[in-house]
C-alpha atoms as a PDB file:
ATOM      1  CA  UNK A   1     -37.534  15.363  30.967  1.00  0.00           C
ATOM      2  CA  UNK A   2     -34.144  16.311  29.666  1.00  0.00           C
ATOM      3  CA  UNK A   3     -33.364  18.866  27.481  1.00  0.00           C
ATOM      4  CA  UNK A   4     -29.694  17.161  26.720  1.00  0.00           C
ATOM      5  CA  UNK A   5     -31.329  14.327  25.683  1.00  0.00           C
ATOM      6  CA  UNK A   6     -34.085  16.269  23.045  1.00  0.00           C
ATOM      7  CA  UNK A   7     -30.974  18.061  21.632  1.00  0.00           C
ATOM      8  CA  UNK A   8     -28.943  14.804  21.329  1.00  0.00           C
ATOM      9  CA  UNK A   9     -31.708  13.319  19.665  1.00  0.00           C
ATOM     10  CA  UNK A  10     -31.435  15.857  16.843  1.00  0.00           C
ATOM     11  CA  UNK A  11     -27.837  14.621  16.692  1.00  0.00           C
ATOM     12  CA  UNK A  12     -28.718  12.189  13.158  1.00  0.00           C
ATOM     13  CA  UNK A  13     -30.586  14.310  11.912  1.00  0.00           C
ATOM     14  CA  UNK A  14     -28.507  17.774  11.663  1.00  0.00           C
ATOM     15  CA  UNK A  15     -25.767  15.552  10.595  1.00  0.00           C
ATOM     16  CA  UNK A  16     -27.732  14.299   7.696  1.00  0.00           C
ATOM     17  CA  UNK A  17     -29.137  17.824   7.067  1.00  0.00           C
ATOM     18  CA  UNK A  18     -25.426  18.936   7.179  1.00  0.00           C
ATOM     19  CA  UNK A  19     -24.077  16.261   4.991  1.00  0.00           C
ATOM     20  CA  UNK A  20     -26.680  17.406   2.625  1.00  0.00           C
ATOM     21  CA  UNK A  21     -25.101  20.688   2.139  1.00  0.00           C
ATOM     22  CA  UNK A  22     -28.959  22.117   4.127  1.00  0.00           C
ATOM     23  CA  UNK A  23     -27.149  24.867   6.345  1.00  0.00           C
ATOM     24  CA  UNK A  24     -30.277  26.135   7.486  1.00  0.00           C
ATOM     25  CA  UNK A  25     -31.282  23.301   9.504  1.00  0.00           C
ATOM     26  CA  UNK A  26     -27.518  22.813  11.560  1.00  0.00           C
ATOM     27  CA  UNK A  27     -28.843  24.566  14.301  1.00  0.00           C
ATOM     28  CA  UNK A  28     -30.713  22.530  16.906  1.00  0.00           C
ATOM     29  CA  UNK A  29     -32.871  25.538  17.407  1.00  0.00           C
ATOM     30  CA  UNK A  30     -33.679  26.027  13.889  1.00  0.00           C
ATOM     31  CA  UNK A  31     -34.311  22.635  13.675  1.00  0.00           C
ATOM     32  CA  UNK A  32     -37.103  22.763  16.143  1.00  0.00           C
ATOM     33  CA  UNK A  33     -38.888  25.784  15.125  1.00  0.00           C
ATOM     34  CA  UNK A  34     -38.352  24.376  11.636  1.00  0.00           C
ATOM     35  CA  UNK A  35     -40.218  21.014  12.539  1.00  0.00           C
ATOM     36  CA  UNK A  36     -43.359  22.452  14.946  1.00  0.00           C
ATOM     37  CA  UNK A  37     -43.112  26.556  14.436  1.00  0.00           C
ATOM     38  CA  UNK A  38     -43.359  27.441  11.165  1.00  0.00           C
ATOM     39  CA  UNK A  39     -45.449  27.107   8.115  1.00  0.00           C
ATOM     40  CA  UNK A  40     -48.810  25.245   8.486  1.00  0.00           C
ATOM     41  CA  UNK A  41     -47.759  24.267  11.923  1.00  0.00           C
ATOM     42  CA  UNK A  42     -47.940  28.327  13.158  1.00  0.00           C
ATOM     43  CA  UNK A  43     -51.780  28.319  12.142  1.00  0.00           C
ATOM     44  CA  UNK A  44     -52.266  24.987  14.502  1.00  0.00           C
ATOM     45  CA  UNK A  45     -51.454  26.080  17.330  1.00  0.00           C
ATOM     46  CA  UNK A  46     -53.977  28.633  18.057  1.00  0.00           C
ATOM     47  CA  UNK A  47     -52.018  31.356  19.671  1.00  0.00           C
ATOM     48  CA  UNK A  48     -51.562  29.320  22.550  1.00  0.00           C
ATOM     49  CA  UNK A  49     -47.811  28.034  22.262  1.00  0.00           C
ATOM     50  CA  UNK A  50     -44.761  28.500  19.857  1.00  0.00           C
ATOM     51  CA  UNK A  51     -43.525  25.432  18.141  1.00  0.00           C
ATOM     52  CA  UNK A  52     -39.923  25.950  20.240  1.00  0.00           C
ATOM     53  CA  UNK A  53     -41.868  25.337  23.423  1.00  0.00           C
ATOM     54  CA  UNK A  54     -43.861  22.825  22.377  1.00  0.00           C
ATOM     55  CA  UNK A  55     -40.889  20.654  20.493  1.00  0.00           C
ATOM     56  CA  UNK A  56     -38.976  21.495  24.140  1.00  0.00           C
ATOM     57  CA  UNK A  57     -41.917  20.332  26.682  1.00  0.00           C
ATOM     58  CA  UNK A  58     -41.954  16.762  24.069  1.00  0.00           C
ATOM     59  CA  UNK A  59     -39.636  14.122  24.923  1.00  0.00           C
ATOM     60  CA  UNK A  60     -37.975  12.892  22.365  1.00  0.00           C
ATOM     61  CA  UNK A  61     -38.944   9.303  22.056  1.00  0.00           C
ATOM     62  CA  UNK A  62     -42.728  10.945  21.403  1.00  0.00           C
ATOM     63  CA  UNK A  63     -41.096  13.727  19.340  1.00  0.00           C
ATOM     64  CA  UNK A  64     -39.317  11.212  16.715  1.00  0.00           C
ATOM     65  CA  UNK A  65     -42.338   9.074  16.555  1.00  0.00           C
ATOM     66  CA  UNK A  66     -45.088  12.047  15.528  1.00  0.00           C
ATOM     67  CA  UNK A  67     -42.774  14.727  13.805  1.00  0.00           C
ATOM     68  CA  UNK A  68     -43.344  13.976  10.484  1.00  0.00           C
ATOM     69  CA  UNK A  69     -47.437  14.403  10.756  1.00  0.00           C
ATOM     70  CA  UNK A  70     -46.002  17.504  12.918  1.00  0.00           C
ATOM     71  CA  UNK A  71     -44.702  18.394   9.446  1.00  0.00           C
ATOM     72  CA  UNK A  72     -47.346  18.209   7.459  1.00  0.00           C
ATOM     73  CA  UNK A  73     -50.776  19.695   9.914  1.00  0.00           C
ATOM     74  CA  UNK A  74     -48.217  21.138  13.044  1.00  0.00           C
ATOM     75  CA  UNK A  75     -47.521  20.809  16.231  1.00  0.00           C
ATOM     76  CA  UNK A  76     -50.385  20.811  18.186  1.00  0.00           C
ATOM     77  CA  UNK A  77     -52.516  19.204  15.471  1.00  0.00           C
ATOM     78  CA  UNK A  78     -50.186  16.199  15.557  1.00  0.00           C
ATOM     79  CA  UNK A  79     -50.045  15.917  19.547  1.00  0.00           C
ATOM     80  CA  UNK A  80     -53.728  16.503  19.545  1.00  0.00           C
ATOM     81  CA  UNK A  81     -54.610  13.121  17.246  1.00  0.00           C
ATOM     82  CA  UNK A  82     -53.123  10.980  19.471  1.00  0.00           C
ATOM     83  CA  UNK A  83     -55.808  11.345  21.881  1.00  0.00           C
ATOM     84  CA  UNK A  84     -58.172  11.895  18.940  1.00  0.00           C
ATOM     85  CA  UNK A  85     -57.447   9.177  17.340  1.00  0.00           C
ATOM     86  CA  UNK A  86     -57.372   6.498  20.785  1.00  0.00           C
ATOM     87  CA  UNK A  87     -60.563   8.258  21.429  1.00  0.00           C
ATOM     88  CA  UNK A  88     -62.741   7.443  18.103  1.00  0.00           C
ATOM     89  CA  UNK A  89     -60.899   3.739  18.262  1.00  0.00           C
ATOM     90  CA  UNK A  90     -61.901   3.469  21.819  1.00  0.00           C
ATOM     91  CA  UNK A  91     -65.353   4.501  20.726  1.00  0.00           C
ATOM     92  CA  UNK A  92     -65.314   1.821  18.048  1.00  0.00           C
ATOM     93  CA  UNK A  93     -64.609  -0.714  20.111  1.00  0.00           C
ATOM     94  CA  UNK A  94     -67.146  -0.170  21.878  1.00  0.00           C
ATOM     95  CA  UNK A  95     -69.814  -0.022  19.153  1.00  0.00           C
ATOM     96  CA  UNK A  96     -68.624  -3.144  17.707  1.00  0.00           C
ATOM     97  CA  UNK A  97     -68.786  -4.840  21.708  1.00  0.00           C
ATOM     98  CA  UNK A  98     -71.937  -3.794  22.311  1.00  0.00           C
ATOM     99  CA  UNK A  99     -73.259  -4.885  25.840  1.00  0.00           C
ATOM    100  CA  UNK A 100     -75.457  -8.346  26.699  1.00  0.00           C
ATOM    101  CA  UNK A 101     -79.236  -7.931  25.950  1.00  0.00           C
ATOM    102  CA  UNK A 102     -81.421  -8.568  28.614  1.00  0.00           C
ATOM    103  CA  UNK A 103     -83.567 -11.460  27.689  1.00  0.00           C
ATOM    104  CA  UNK A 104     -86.672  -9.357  28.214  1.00  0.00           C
ATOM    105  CA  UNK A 105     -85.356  -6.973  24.920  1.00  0.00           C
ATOM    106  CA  UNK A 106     -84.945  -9.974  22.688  1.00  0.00           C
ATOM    107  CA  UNK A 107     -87.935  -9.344  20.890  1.00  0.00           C
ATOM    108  CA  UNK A 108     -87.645  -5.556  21.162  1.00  0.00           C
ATOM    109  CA  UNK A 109     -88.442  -3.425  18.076  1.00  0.00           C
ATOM    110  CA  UNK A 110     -84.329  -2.392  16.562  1.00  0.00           C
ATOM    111  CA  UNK A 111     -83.027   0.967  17.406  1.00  0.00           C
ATOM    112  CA  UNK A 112     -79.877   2.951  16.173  1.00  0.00           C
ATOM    113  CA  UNK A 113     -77.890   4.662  18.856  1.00  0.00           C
ATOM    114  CA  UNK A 114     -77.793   8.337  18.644  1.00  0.00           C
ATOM    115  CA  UNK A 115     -74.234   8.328  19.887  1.00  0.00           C
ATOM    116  CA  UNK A 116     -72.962   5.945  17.360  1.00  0.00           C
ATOM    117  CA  UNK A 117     -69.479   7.289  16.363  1.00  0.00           C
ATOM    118  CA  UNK A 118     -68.244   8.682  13.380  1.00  0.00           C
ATOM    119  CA  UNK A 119     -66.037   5.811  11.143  1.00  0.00           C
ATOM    120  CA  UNK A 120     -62.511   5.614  12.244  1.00  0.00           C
ATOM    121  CA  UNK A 121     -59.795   7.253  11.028  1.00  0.00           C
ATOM    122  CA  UNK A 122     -57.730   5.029   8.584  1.00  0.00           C
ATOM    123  CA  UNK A 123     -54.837   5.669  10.732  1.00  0.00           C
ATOM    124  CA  UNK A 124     -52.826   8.029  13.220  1.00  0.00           C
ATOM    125  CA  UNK A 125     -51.727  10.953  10.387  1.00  0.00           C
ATOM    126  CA  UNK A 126     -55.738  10.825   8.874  1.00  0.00           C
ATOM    127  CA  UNK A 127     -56.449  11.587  12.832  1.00  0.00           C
ATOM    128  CA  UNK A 128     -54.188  14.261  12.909  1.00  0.00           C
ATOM    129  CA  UNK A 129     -55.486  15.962   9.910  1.00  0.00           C
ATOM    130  CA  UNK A 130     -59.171  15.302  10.995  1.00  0.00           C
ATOM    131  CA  UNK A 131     -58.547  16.627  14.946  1.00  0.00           C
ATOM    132  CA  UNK A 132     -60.178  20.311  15.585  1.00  0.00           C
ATOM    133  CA  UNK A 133     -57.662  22.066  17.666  1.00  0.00           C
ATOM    134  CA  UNK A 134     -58.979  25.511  17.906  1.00  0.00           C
ATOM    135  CA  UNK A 135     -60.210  27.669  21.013  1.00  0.00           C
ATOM    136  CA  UNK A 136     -58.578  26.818  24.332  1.00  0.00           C
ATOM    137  CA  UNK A 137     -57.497  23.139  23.559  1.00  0.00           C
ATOM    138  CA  UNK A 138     -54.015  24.207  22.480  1.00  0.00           C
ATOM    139  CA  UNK A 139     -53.599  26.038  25.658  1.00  0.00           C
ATOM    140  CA  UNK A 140     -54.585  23.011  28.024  1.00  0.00           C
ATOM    141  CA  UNK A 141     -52.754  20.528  26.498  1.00  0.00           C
ATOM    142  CA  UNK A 142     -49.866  22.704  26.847  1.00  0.00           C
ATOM    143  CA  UNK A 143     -50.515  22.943  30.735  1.00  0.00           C
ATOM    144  CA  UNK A 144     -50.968  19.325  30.894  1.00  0.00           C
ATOM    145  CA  UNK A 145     -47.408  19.045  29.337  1.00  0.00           C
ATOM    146  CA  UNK A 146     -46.117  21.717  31.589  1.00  0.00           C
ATOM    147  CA  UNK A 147     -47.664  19.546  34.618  1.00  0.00           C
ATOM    148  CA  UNK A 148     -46.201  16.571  33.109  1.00  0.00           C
ATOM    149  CA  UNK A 149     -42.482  17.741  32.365  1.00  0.00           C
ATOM    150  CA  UNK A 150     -42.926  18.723  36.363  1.00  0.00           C
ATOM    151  CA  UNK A 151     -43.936  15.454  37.389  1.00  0.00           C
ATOM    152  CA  UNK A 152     -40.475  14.402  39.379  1.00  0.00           C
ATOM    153  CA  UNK A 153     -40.722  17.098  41.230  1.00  0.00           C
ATOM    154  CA  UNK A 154     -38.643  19.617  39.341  1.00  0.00           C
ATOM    155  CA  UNK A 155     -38.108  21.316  36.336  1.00  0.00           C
ATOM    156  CA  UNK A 156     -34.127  22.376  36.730  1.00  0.00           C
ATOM    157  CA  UNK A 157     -32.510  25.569  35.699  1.00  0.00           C
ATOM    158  CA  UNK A 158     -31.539  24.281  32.469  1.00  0.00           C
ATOM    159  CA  UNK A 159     -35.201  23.797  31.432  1.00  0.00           C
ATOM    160  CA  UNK A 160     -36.507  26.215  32.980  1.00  0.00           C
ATOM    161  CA  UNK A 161     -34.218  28.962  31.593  1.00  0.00           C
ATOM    162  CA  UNK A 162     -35.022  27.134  27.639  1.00  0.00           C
ATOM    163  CA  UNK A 163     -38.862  27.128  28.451  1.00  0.00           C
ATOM    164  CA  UNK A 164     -39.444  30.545  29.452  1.00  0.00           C
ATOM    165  CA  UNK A 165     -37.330  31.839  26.869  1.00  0.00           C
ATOM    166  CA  UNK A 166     -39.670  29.761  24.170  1.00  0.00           C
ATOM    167  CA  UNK A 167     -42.695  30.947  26.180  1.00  0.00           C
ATOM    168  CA  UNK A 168     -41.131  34.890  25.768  1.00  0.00           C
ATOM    169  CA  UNK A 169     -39.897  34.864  22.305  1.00  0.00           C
ATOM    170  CA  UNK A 170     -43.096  33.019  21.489  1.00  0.00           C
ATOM    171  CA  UNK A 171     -45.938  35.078  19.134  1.00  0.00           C
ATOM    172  CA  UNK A 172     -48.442  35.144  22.333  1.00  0.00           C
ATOM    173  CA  UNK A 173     -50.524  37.739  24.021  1.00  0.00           C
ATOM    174  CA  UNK A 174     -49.218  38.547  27.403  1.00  0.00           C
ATOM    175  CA  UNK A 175     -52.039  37.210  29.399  1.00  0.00           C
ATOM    176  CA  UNK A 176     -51.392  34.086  27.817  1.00  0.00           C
ATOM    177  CA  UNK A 177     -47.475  34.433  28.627  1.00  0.00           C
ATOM    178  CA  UNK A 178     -47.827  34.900  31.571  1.00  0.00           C
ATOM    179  CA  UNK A 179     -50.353  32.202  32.094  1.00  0.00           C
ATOM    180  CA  UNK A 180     -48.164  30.059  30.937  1.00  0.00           C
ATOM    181  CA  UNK A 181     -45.066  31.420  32.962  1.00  0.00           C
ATOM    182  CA  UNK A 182     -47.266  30.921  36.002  1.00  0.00           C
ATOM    183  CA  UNK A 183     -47.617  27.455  35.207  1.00  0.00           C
ATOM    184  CA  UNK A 184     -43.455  26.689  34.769  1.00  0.00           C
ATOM    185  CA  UNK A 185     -43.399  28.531  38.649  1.00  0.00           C
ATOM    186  CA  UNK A 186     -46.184  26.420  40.485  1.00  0.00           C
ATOM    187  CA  UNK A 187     -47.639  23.155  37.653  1.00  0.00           C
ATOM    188  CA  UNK A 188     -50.796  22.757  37.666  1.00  0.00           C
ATOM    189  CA  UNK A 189     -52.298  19.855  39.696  1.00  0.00           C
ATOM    190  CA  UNK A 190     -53.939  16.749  37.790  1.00  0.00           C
ATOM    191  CA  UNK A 191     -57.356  18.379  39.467  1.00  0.00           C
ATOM    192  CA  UNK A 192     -56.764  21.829  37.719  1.00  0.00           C
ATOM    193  CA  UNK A 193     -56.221  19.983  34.750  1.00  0.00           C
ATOM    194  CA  UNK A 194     -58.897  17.786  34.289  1.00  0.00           C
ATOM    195  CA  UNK A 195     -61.328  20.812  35.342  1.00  0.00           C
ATOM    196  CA  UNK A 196     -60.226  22.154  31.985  1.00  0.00           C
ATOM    197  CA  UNK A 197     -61.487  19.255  29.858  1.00  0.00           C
ATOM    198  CA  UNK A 198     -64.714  19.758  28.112  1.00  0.00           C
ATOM    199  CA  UNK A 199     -65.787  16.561  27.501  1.00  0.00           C
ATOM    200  CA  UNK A 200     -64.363  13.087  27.169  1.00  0.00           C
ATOM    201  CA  UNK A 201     -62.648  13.679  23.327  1.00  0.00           C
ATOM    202  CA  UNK A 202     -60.818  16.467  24.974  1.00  0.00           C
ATOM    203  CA  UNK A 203     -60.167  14.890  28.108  1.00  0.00           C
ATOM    204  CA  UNK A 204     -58.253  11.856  25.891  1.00  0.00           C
ATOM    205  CA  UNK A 205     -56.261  14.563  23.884  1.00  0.00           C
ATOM    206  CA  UNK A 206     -55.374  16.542  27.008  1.00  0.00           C
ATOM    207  CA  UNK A 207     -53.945  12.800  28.319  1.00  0.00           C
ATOM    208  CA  UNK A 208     -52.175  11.966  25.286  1.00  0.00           C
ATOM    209  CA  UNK A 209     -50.826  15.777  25.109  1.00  0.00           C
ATOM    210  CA  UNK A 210     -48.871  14.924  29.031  1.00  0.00           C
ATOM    211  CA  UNK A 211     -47.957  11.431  27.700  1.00  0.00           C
ATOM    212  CA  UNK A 212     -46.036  13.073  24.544  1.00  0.00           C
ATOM    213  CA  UNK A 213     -44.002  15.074  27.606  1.00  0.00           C
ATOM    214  CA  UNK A 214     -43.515  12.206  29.978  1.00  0.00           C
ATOM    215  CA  UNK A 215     -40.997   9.252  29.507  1.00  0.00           C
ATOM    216  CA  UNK A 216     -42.797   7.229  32.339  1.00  0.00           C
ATOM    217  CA  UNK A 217     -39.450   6.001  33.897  1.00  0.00           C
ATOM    218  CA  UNK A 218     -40.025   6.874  37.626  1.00  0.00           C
ATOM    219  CA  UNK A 219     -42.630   6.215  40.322  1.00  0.00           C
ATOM    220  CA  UNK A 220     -43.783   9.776  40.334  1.00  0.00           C
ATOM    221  CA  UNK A 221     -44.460   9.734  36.710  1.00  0.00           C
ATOM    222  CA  UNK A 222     -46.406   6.556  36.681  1.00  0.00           C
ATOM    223  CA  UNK A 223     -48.089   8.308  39.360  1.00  0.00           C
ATOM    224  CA  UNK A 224     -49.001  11.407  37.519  1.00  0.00           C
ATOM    225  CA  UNK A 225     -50.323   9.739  34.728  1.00  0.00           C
ATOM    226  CA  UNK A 226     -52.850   7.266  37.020  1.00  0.00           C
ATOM    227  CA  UNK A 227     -53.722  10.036  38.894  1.00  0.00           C
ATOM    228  CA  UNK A 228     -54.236  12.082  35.850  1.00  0.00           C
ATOM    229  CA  UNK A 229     -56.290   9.729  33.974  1.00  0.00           C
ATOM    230  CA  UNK A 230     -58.821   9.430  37.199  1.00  0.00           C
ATOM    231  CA  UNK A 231     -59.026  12.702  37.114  1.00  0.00           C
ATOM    232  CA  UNK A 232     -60.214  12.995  33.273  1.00  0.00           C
ATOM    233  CA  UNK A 233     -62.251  10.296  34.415  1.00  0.00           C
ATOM    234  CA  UNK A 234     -60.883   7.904  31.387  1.00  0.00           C
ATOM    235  CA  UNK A 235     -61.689   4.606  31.402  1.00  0.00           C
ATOM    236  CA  UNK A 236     -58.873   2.187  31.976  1.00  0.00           C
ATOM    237  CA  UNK A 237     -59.407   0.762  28.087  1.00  0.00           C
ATOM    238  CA  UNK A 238     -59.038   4.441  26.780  1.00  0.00           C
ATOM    239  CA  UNK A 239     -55.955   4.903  28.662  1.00  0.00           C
ATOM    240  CA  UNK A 240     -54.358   2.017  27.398  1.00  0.00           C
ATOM    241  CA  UNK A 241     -55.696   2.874  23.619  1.00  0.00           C
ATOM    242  CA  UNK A 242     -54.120   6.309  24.193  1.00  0.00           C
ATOM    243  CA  UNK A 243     -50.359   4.448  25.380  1.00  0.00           C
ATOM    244  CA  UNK A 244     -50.673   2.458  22.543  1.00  0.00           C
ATOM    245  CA  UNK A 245     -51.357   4.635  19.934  1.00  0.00           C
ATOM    246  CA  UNK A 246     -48.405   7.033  20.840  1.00  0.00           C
ATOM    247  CA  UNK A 247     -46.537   3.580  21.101  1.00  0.00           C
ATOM    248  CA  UNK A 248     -47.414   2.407  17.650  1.00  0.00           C
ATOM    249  CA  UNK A 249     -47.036   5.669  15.751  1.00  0.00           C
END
């Protein structure tokens, strides 16, 4: 993760916002708190993170690709339909595959799973809209991105200094400060993380939360994230729906 290359991304965009005579936004850090920290975005992340340190843990290739439903239902709302939304087509998939009948069953009377899942989402913003991300979810994705940023082995000064001045300036409690100052110090491990997933729907948007912080250019990352997913005990297909969705946004 590089913080040099998040601000550069903003580059375009406070230009345009510039050229458009919109002072407010010609500040990289207004920009961010503008984009995942204020307005409807505030009331998604459930106490758990500011928008600064979330738009700051994000790399930007993710960042670009999900601001605008970041816009429109916030931060953590956005981040959290990508593994909402590979989960319920994941789940699809498997409805409409269902597996061989045992030739004994032909004849069997019909029954309707009681599992069967809920119609998809027409796409990845009706997802983000739809996702529930309330109680602790916003603050365990936000470790799993904290892991994730930490994956080559460091987080350096640079980053470190941004992060816990996000996580200090940020609207939080102080237990949940310094929870999440403990976790810039010593990352959590891919165990610790999946121990916080209730469920497989979580575990899939706790996955998709590290992807959005990962670019998945070095060994140890593509480490992380296999280790990670065994962990969360995803399937391999739901892994790859989650990569793809975050891919295709």
């Amino acid at each position: 993760m590089s913080l040099e290359s998040l601000f550069s991304s903003l580059s375009n965009s406070i230009s345009v916002n510039s050229k458009s005579g919109n002072s407010a936004k010609s500040d990289p850090k207004s920009l961010l708190s503008g984009l995942l920290g204020s307005g409807g975005a505030q009331g998604a992340l459930g106490g758990a993170a500011s928008g600064a340190l979330v738009s700051l843990l994000m790399n930007g290739k993710a960042r670009n690709k999900i601001q605008k439903n970041a816009v429109k239902v916030g931060g953590m709302a956005a981040i959290a339909g990508v593994g909402y939304y590979a989960y319920q087509k994941w789940q699809q998939s498997r409805q409409d595959s269902p597996p061989p009948v045992p030739s004994q069953a032909i004849n069997a009377p019909v029954t309707i799973a009681a599992d069967t899942p809920p119609p998809l989402p027409a796409d990845l913003a009706t997802a983000s809209f739809q996702v529930k991300v309330t109680g602790e979810l916003p603050m365990k994705m936000v470790l799993a991105m904290i892991a994730a940023a930490a994956a080559d082995g460091t987080i350096d000064s640079v980053e470190m200094t941004a992060l816990a001045d996000a996580i200090d300036t940020s609207p939080l409690e102080p237990a949940e400060k310094g929870r999440l100052t403990s976790a810039l110090n010593l990352p959590p491990t891919v165990e610790e993380i999946a121990g916080l997933a209730n469920g497989p729907e979580e575990a899939s948007e706790i996955y998709g939360a590290a992807l959005t912080a990962i670019e998945v250019d070095t060994p140890s990352e593509h480490l992380f994230l296999r280790r990670l997913s065994r962990a969360l005990k995803l399937d391999d297909q739901l892994t790859a729906t989650v990569h793809e969705t975050l891919e295709k946004a």
